[in-house]
Protein backbone atom coordinates (compact mmCIF):
# COMPACT_ATOMS: atom_id res chain seq x y z
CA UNK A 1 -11.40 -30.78 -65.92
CA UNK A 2 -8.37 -29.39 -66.99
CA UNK A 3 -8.50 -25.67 -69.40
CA UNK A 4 -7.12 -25.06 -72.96
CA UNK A 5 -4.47 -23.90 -71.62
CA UNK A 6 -3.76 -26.85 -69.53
CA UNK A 7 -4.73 -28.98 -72.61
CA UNK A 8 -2.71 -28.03 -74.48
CA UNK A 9 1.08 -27.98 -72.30
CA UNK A 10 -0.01 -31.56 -71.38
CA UNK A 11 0.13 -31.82 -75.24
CA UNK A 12 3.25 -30.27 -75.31
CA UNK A 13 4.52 -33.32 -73.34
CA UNK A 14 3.67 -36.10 -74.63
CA UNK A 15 5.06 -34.28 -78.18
CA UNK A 16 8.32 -33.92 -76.66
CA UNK A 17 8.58 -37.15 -74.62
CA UNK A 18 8.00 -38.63 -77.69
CA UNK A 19 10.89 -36.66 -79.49
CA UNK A 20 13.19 -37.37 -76.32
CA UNK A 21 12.09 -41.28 -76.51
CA UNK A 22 12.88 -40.95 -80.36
CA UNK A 23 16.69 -39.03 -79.68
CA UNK A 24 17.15 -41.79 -77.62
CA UNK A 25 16.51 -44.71 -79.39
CA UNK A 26 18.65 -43.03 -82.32
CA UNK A 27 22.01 -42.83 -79.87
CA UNK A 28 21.43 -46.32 -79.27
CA UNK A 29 21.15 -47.21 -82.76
CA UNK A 30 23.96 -45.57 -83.80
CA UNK A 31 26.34 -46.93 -81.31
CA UNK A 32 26.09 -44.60 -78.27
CA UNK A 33 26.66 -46.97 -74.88
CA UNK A 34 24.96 -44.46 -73.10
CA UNK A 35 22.74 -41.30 -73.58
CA UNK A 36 20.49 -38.77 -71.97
CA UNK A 37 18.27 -35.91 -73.59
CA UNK A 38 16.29 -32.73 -72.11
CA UNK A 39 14.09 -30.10 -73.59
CA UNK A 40 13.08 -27.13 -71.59
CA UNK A 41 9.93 -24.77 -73.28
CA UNK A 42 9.16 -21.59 -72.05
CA UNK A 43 5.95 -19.54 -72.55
CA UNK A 44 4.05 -16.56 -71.70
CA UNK A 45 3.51 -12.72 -72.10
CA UNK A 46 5.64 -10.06 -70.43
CA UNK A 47 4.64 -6.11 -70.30
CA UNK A 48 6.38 -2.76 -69.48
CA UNK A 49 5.23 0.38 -68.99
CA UNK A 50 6.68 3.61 -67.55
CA UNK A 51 4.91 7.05 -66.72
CA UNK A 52 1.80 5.11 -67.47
CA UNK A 53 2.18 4.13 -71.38
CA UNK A 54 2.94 1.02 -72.25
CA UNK A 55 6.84 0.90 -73.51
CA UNK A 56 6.77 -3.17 -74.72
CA UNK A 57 4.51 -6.02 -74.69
CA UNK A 58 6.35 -9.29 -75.33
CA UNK A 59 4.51 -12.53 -76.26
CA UNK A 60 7.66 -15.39 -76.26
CA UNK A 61 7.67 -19.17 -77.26
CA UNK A 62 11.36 -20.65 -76.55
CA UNK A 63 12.73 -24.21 -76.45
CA UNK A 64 15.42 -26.75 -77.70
CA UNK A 65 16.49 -30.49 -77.33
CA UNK A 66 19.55 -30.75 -75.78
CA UNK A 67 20.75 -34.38 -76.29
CA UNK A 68 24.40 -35.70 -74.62
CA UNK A 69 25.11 -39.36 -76.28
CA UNK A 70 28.50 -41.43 -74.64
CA UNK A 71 30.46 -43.69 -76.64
CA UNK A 72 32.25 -45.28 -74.04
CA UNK A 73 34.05 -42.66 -71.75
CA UNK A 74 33.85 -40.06 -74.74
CA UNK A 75 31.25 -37.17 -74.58
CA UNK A 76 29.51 -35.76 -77.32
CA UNK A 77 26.40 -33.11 -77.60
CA UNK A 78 24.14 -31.23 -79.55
CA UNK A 79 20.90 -29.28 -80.11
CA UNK A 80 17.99 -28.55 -81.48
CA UNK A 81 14.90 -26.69 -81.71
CA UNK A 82 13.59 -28.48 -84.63
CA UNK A 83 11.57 -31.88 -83.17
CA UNK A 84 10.85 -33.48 -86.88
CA UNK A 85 12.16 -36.87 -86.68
CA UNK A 86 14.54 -35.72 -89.86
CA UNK A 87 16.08 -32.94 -87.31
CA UNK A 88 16.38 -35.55 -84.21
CA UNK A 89 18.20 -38.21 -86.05
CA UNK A 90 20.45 -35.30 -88.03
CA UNK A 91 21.21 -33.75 -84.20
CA UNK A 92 22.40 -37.46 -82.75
CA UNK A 93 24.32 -38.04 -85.36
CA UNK A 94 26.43 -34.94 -84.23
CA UNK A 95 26.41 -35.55 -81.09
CA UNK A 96 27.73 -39.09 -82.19
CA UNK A 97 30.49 -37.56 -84.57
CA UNK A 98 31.40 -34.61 -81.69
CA UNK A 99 32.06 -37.52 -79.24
CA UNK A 100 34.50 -39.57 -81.53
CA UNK A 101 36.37 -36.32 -81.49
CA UNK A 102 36.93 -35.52 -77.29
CA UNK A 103 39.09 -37.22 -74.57
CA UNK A 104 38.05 -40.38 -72.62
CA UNK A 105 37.11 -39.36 -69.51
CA UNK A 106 36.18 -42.02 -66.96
CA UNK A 107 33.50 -39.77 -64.66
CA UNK A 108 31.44 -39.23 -67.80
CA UNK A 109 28.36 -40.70 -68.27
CA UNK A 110 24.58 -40.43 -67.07
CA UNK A 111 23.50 -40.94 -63.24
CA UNK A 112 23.72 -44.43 -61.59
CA UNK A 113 20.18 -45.92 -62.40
CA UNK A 114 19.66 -46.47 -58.33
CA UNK A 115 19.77 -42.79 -57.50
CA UNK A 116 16.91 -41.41 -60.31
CA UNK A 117 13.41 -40.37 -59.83
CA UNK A 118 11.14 -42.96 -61.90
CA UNK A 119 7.89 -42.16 -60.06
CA UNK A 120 7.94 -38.13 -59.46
CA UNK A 121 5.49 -36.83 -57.08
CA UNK A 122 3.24 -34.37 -57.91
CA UNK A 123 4.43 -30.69 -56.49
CA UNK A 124 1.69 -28.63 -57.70
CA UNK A 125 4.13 -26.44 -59.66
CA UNK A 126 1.72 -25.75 -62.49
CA UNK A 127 -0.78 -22.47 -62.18
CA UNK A 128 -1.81 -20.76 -65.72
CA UNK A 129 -3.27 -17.69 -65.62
CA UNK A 130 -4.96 -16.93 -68.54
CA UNK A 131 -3.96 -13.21 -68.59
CA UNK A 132 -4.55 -11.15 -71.20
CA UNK A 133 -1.98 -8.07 -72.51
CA UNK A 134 -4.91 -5.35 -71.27
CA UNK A 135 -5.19 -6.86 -67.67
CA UNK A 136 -1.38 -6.77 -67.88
CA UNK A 137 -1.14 -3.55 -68.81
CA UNK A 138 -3.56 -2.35 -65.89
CA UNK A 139 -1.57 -4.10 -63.36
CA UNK A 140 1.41 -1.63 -64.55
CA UNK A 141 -0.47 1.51 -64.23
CA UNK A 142 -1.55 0.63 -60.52
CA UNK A 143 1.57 -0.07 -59.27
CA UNK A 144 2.69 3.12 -61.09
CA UNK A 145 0.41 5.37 -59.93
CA UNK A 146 -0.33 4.03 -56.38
CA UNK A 147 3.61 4.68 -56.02
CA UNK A 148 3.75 8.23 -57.73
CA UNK A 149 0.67 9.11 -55.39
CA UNK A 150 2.65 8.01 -52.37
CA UNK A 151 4.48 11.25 -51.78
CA UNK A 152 5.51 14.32 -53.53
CA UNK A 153 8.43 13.40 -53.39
CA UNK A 154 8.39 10.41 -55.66
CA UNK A 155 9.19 13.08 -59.31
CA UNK A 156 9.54 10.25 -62.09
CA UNK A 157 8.99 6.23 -62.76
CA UNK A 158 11.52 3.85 -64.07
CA UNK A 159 8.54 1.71 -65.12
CA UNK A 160 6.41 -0.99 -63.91
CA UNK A 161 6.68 -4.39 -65.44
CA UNK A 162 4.57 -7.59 -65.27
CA UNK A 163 5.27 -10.99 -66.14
CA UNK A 164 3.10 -14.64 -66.81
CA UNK A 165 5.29 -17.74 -67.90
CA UNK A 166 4.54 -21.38 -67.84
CA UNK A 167 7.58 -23.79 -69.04
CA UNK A 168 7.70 -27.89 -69.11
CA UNK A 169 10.74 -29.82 -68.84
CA UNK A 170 11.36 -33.06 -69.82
CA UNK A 171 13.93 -35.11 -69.55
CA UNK A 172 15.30 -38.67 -70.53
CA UNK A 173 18.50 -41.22 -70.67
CA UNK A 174 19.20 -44.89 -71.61
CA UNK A 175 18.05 -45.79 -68.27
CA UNK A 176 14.26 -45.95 -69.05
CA UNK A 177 14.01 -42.45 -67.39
CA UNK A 178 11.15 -40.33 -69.03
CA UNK A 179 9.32 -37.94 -66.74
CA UNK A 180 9.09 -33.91 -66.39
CA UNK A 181 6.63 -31.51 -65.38
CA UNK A 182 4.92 -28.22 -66.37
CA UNK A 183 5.20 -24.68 -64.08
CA UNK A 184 4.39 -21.17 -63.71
CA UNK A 185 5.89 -18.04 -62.50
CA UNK A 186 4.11 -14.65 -62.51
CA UNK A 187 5.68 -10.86 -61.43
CA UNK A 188 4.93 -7.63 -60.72
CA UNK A 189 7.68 -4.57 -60.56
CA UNK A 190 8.11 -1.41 -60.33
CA UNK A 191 11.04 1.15 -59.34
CA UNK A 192 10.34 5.09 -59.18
CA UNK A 193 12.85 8.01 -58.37
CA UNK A 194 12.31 10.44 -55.67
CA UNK A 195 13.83 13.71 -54.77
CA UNK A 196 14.66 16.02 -51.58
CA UNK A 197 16.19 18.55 -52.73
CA UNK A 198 19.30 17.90 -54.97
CA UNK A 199 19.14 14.55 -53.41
CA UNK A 200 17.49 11.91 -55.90
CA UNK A 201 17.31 8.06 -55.32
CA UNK A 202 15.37 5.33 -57.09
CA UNK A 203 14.47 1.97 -55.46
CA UNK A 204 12.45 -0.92 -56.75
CA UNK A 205 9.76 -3.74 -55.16
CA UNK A 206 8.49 -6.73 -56.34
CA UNK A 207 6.40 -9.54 -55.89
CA UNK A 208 6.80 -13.13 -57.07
CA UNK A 209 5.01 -16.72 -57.20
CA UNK A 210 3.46 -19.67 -58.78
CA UNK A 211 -0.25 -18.74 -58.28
CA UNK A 212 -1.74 -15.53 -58.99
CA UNK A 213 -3.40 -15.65 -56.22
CA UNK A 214 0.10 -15.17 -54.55
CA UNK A 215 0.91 -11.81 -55.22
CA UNK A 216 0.79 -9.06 -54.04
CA UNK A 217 -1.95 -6.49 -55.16
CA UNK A 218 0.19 -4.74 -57.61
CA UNK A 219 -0.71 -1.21 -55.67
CA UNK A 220 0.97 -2.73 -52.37
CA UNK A 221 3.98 -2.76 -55.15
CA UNK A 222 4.20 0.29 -55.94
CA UNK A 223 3.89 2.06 -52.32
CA UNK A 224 6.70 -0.07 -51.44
CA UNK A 225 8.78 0.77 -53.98
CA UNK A 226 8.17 4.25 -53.10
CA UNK A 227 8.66 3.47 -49.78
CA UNK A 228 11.99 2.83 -49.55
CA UNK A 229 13.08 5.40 -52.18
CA UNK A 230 11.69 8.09 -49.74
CA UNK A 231 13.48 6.17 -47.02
CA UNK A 232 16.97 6.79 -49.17
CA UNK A 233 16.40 10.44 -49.67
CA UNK A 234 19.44 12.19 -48.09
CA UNK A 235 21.63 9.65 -47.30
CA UNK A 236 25.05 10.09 -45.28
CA UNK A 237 28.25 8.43 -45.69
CA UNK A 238 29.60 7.29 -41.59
CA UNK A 239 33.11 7.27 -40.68
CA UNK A 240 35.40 4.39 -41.57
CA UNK A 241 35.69 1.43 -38.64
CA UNK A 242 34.48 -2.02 -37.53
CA UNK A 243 30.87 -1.87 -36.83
CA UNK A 244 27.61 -4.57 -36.49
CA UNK A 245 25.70 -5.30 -39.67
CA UNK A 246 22.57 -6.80 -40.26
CA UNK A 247 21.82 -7.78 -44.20
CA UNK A 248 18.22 -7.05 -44.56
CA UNK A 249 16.10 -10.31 -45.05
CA UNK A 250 15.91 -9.73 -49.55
CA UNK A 251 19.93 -10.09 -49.60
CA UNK A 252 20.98 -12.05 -46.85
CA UNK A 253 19.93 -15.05 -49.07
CA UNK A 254 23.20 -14.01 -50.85
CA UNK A 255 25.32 -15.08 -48.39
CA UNK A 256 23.70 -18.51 -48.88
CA UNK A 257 24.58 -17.86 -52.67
CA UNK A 258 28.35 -18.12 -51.49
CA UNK A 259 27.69 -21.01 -49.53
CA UNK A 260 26.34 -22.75 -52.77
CA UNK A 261 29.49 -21.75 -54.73
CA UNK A 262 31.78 -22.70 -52.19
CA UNK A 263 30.55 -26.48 -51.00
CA UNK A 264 29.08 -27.23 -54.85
CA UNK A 265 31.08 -29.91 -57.04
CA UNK A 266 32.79 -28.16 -59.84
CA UNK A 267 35.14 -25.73 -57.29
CA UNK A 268 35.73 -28.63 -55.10
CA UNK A 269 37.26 -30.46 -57.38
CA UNK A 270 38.88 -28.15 -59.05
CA UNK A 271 40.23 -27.33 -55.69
CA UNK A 272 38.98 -23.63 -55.86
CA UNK A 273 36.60 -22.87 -53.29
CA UNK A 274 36.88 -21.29 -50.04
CA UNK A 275 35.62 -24.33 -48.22
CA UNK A 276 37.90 -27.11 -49.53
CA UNK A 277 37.57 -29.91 -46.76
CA UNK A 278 34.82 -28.61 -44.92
CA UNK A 279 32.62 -31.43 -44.98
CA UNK A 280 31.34 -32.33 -40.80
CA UNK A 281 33.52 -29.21 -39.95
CA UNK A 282 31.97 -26.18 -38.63
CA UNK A 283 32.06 -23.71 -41.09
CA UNK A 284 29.30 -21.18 -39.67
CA UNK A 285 28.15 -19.54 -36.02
CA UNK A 286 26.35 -22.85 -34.04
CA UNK A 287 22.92 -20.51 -34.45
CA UNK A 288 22.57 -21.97 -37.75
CA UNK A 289 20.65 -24.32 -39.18
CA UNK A 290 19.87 -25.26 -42.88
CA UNK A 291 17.48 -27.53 -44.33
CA UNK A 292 16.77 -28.25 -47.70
CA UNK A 293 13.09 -29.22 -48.67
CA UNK A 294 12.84 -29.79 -52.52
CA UNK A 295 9.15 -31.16 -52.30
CA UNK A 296 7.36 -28.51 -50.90
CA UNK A 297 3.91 -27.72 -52.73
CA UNK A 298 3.94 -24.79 -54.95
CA UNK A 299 7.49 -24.08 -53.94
CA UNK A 300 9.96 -21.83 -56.21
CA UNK A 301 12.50 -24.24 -55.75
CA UNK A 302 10.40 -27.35 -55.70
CA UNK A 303 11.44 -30.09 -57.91
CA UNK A 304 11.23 -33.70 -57.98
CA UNK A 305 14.58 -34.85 -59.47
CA UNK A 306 17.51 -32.60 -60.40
CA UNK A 307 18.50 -31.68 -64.29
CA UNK A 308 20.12 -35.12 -64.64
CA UNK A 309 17.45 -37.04 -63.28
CA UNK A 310 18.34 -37.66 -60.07
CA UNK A 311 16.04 -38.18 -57.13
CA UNK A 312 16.21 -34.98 -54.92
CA UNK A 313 15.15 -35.45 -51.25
CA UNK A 314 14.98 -33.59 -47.42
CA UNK A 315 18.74 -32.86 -46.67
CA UNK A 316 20.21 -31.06 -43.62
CA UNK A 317 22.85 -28.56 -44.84
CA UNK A 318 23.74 -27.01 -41.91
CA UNK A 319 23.66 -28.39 -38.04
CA UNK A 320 24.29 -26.09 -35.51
CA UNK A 321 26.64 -24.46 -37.97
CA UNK A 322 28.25 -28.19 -39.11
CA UNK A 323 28.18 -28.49 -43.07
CA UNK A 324 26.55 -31.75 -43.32
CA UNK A 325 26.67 -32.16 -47.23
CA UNK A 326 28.82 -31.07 -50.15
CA UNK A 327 26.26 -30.32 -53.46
CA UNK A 328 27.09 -33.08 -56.18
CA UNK A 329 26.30 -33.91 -59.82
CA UNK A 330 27.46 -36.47 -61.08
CA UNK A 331 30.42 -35.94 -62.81
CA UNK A 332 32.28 -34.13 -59.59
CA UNK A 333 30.89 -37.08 -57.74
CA UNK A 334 32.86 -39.08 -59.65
CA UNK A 335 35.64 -36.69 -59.48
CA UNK A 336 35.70 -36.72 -55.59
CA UNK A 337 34.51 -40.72 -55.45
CA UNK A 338 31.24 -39.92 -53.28
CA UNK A 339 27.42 -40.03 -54.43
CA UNK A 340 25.52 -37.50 -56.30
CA UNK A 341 22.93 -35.60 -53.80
CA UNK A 342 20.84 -34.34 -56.60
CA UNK A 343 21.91 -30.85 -57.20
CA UNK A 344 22.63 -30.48 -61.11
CA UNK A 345 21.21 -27.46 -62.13
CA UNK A 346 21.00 -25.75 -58.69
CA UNK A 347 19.68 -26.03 -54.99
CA UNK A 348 15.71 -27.17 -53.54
CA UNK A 349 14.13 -24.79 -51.43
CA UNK A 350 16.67 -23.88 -48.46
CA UNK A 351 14.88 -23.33 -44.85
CA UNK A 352 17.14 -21.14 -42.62
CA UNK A 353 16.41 -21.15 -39.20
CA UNK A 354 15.28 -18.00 -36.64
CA UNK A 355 16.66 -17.08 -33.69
CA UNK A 356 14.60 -13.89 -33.49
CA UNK A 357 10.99 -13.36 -33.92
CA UNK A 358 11.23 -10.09 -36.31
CA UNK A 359 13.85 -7.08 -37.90
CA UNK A 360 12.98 -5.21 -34.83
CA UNK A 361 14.21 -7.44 -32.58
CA UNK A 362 17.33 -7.91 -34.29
CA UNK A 363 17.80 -4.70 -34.40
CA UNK A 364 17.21 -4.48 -30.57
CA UNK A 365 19.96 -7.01 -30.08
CA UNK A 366 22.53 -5.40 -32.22
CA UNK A 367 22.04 -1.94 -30.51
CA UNK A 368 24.23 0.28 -32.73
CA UNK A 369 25.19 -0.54 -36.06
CA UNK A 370 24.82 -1.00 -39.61
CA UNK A 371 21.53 -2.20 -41.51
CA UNK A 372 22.42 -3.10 -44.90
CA UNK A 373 19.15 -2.98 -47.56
CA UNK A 374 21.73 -2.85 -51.06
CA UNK A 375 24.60 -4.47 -52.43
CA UNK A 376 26.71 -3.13 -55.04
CA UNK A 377 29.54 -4.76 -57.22
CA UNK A 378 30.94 -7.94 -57.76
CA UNK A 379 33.55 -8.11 -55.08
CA UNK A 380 33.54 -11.90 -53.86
CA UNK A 381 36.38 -14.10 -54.05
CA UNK A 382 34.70 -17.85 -53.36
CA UNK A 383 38.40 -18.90 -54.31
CA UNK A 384 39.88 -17.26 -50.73
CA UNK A 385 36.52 -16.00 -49.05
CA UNK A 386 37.53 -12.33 -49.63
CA UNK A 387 34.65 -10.12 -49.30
CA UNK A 388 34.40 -6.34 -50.35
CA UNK A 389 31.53 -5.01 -51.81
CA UNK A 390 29.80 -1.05 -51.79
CA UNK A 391 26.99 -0.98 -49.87
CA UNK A 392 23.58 1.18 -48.78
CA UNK A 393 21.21 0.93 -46.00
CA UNK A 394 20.60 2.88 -42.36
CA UNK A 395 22.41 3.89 -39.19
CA UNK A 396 21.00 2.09 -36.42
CA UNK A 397 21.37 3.47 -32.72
CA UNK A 398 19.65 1.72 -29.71
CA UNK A 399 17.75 -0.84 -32.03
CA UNK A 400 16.12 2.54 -33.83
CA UNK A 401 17.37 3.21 -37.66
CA UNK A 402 18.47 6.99 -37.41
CA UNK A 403 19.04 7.82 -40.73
CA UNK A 404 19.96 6.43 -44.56
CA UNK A 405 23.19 5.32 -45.27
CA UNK A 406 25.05 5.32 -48.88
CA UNK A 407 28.33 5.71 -51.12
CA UNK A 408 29.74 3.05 -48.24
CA UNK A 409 32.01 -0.44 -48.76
CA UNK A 410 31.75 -2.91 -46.39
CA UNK A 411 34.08 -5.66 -46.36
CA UNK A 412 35.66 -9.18 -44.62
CA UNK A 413 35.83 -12.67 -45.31
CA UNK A 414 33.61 -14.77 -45.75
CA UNK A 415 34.65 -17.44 -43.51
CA UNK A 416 34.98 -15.11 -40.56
CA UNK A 417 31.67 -13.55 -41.83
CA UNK A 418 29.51 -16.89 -41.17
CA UNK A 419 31.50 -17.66 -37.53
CA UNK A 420 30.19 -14.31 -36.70
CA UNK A 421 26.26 -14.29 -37.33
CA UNK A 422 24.91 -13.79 -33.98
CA UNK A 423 21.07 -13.41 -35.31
CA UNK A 424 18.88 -14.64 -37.50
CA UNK A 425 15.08 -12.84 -37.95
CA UNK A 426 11.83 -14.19 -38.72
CA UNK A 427 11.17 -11.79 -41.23
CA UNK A 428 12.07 -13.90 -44.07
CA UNK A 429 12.06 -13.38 -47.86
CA UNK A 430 9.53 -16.20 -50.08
CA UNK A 431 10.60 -14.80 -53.09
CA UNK A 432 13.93 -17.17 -54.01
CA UNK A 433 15.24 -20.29 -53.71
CA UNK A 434 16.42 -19.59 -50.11
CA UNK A 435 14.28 -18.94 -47.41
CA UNK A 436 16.22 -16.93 -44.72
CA UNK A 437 15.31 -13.55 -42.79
CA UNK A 438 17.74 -10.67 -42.06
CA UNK A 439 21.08 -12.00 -40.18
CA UNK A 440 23.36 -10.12 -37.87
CA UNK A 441 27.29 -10.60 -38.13
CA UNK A 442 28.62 -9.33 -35.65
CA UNK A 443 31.68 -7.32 -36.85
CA UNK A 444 32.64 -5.99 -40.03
CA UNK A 445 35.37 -3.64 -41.42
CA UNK A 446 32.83 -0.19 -43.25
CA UNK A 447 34.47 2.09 -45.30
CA UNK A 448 32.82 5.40 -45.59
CA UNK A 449 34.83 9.15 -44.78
């Protein structure tokens, strides 16, 4: 038997499938050849405190139609959060007038009917916790405390913060599509300051999932937050050269992140990616392996069909460090005359392979170098690979970290910089859409004094 809660976002569907079936029916009537419409709802409660008092306490109930209508190769859209049938036809009618206004384009147009999801599997996506602002609240103050109580060296909090959300989203086109799903999220977070000294640093920890029952207790939180601000405290800077680095397991995933800019659609076709005519090349070190899985239960990145309805399925990315696959909607499949592989709106659950059991045997194999645990700036050129971005972590010296490292810029390309991984740990990171542990490069430029 399902709860209120549950009651009533299953409610929630069938009122907007009905509003997306009605959008629909309107483009038709009023000429459209084509048409598609989604509406993404967000709810939940989110609460900060800091020092202990609560600073905000956020209740939130967001959401809009989105409707695209296509009057032969001409585009038009429009929005709305109002679902009255007055507001839907009012919305396609602009959508209708917008599109007699832009260029013919021939890759416009919704997703070839053979490649959409009409029967979506189940993914268990959908966990309510019926939380209430005072259990929220408490969840805060443990993490808070539990991390202030760590050492006496953590002085100050930058708060705690907690966070329960279920959203739906639905979506629909002039194929007979009609299908979406509810899901959850829930947080914890904190970040306190600690001082040695003159020396202060602040660091943060956080835990993330679908079910409540998948976090972590919000005290385990807060002692790792204060964990690795202690393990900051008085930092050095080490001299300028070409050194080892290891990106700690939470931020190698964004190295992936430049892998997704560089082989997606839009900058292929535009011809401004890094990785123009890459596809069955090898692009990374033969140690590496990616796999997409977009149907894994209770998965962050678990989804049954992209944002434009198409089907998403198991993919290999990367073979022994081959790209097998370039990430297509559907207009830049059109654009580059190959298929859409289902990745509007992002990528499915990425699986990166191990080659070592743990950190501490990656550390072992890379000896001496550089352990990177923060990245700073915005220094990434996916146009030419160029890499250069401030940095923070440890010195590592016969597979033992020695001591904190800050105020440092590493830097390279990113080409060179996937040819060079040499490890991969089994000490991966749940909390994103790419599962990967910490990964060893095996030379890059540091500046420091």
């Amino acid at each position: 038997m399902n709860s209120p809660r549950e009651e009533t976002v299953y409610n929630q569907i069938a009122q907007i499938k009905t509003a997306v079936e009605q959008a629909l029916s309107e483009a038709k009537a009023l000429g459209a050849t084509a048409a598609e419409a989604a509406m993404s709802s967000t709810s939940g409660l989110s609460v900060t405190t800091r020092l202990g008092e609560v600073e905000t306490i956020e209740f939130n109930q967001d959401g809009a139609l989105g409707i695209s209508v296509y009057v032969g190769n001409k585009k038009g859209s429009a929005s709305t959060a109002d679902l009255s049938p007055d507001a839907l036809q009012s919305v396609v009618k602009k959508a209708i007038e917008i599109a007699k206004y832009t260029s013919e384009d021939p890759c416009n147009g919704i997703a070839d009917k053979a490649l959409l999801e009409f029967n979506p599997p189940d993914l268990d996506l959908f966990h309510p916790w019926d939380v209430s602002p005072d259990e929220g609240i408490a969840l805060c103050q443990q993490a808070e405390e539990a991390a202030l109580n760590y050492d006496e060296r953590i002085i100050n909090s930058d708060g705690a913060s907690f966070s329960s959300h279920q959203g739906l989203r639905i979506y629909g086109n002039s194929h007979g599509l009609l299908a979406g799903f509810p899901r959850t999220r829930h947080s914890i977070s904190c970040m306190v300051i600690g001082q040695d000294g003159e020396i202060m640093e602040r660091e943060s920890a956080y835990t993330l999932s679908r079910l409540q029952s998948g976090l972590k207790s919000a005290q385990s939180v807060g002692i790792e937050a204060a964990s690795e601000t202690i393990a900051k405290l008085n930092s050095r800077k080490i001299p300028t050269g070409k050194y080892p680095v290891i990106f700690r397991a939470d931020i190698a995933s964004s190295l992936f992140s430049h892998l997704v800019s560089g082989i997606g659609g839009g900058a292929l076709y535009r011809k401004s990616s890094f990785l123009l005519d890459t596809l069955g090349q090898p692009i990374f070190s033969d140690l590496v392996n990616v796999v997409e899985r977009p149907h894994i239960l209770q998965g962050l990145a678990s989804s049954p069909f992209d944002s434009e309805g198409v089907k998403t399925q198991d993919r290999t990315i990367i073979d022994k460090g081959v790209l097998q696959t370039y990430l297509l909607g559907t207009y830049a499949s059109r654009k580059l005359n190959m298929t859409a592989t289902g990745h509007a709106g992002g990528i499915h659950n990425w699986l990166v392979n191990e080659t070592e059991p743990d950190l501490a045997a990656l550390l072992s194999t890379m000896g001496t170098g550089l352990l990177v645990t923060e990245l700073m700036g915005q220094g990434v050129n996916t146009v030419n690979g160029d890499y250069s971005r401030g940095a923070a972590g440890f010195w590592v010296e016969n597979g033992q970290i020695q001591y904190p490292v800050s105020e440092i810029t590493i830097a390279g390309n990113l080409k060179d910089m996937f040819k060079a991984i040499a490890g991969i740990g089994g000490d991966f990171d749940l909390r994103g859409s790419v599962k990967t542990g910490s990964i060893l490069i095996e030379q890059m430029q540091v500046a420091g004094n």
